[in-house]
C-alpha atoms as a PDB file:
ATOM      1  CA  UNK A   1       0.000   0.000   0.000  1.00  0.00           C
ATOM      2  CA  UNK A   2       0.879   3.038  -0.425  1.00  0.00           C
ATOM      3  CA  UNK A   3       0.759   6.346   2.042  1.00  0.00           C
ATOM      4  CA  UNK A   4       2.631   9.019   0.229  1.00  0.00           C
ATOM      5  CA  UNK A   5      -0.323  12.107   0.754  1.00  0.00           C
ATOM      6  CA  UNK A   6       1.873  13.439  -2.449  1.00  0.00           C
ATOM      7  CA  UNK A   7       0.967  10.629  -4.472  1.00  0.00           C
ATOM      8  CA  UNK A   8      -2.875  10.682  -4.094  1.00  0.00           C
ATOM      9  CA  UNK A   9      -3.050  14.592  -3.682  1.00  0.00           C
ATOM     10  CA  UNK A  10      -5.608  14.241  -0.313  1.00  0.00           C
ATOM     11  CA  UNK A  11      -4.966  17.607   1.753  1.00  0.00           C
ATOM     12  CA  UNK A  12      -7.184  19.417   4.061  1.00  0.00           C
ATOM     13  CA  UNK A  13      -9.877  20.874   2.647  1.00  0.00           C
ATOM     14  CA  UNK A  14     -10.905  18.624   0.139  1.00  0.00           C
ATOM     15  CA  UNK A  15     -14.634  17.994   0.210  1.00  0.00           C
ATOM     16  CA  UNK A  16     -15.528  14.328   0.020  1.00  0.00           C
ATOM     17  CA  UNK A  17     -19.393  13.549  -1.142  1.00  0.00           C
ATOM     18  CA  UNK A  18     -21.098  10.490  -0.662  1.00  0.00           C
ATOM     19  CA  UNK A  19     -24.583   8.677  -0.584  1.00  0.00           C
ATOM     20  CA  UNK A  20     -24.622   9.542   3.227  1.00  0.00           C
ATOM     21  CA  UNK A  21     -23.726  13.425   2.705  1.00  0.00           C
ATOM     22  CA  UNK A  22     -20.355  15.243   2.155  1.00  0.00           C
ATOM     23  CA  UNK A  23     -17.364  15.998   5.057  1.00  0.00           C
ATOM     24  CA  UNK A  24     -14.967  18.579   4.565  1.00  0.00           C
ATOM     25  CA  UNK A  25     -11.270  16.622   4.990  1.00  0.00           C
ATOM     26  CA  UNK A  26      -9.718  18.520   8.402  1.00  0.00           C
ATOM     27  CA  UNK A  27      -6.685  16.160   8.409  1.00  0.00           C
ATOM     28  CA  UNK A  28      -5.373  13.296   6.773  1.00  0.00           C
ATOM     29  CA  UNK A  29      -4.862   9.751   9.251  1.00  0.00           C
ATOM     30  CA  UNK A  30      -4.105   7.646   6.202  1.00  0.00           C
ATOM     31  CA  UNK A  31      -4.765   7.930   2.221  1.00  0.00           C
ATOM     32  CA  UNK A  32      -4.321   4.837  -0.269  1.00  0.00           C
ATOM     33  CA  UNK A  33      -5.684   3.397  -3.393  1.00  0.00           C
ATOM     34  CA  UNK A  34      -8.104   0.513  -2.930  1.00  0.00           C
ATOM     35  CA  UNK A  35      -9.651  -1.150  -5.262  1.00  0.00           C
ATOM     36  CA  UNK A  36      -8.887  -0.332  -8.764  1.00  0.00           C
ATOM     37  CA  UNK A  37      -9.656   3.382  -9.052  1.00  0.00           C
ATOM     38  CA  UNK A  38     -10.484   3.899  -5.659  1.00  0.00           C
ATOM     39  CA  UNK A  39      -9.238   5.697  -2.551  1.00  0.00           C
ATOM     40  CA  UNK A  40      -9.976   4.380   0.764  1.00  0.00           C
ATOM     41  CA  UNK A  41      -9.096   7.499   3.282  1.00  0.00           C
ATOM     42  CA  UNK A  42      -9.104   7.669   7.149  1.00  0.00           C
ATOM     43  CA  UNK A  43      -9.780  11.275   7.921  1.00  0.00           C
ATOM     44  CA  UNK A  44     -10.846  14.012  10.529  1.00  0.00           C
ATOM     45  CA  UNK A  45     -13.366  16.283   9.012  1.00  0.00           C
ATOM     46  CA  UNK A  46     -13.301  20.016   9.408  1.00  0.00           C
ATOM     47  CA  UNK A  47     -15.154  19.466  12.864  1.00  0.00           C
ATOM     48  CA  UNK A  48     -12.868  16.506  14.422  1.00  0.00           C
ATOM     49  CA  UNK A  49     -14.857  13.923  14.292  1.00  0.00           C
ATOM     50  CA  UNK A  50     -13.299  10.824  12.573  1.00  0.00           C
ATOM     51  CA  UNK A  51     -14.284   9.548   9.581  1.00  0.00           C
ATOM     52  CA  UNK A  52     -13.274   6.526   7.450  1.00  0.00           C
ATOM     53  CA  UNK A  53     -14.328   6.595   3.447  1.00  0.00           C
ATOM     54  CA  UNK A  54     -13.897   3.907   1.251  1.00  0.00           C
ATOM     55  CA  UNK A  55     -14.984   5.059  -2.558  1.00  0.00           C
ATOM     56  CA  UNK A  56     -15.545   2.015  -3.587  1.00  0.00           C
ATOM     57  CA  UNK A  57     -17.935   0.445  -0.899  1.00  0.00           C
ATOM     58  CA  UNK A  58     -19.414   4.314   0.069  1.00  0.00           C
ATOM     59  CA  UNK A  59     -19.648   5.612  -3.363  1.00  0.00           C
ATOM     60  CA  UNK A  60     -19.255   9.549  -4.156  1.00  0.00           C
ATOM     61  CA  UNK A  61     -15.888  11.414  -5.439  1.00  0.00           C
ATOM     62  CA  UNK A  62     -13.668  13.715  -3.830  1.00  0.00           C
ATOM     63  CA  UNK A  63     -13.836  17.385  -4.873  1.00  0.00           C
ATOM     64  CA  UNK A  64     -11.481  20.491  -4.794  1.00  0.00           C
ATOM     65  CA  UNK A  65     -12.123  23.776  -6.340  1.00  0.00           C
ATOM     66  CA  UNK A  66     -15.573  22.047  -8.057  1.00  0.00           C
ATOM     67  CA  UNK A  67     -13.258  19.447  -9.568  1.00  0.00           C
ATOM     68  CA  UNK A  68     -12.904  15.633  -9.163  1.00  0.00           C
ATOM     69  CA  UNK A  69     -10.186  14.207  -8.009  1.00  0.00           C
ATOM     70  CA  UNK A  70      -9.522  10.668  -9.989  1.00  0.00           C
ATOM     71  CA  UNK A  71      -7.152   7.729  -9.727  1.00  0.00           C
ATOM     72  CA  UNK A  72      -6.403   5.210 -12.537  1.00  0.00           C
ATOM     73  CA  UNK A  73      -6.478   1.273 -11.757  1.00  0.00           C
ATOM     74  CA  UNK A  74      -2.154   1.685 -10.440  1.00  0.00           C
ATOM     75  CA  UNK A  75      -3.182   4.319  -8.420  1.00  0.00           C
ATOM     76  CA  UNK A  76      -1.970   7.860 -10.010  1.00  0.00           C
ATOM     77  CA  UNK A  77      -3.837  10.862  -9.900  1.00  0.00           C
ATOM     78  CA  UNK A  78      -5.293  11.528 -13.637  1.00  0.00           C
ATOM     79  CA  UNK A  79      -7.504  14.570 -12.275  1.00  0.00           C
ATOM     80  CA  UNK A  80      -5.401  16.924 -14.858  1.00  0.00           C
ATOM     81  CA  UNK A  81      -5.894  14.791 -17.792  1.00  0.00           C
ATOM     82  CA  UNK A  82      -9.575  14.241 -16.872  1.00  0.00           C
ATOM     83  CA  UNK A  83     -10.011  17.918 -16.865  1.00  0.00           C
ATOM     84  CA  UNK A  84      -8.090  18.800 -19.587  1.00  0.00           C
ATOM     85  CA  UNK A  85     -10.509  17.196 -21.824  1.00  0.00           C
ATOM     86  CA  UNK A  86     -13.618  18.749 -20.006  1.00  0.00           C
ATOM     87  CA  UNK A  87     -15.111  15.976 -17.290  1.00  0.00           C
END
């Protein structure tokens, strides 16, 4: 697995939305690629209370500045490419 925050691009203030509402990410516990595609993040939203999302299970996307953040099946953040060509 892999940890590096770098790598997957999770930071504070991302805003993850899901069948069961959104959470605004306060601080990072642990970030990795699940499943293919998927993160699976262990967070404290922006009120402290703890919070474990896994995309793939939960549903929803992760969002900063009205964007979606994306990872491809090894992992690696494609969000540029994605909105490069307008999704």
């Amino acid at each position: 697995m892999n940890t590096t925050l770098d790598h997957l691009r999770v930071r504070p203030g991302d805003v993850i939305s899901c069948s069961a509402g959104s959470a605004t990410i306060g601080a990072v516990i642990y970030a990795d690629t699940s499943d293919p595609g998927s993160y699976d993040i262990e967070f404290r939203d922006d009120r402290g209370q703890y919070r474990h999302w896994k995309q793939a299970i939960d549903g929803g996307h992760i969002f900063r500045n009205g964007h979606i953040l994306r990872v491809d099946s090894y992992g690696m953040d494609v969000s540029d490419l994605f909105a490069r060509y307008g999704y």
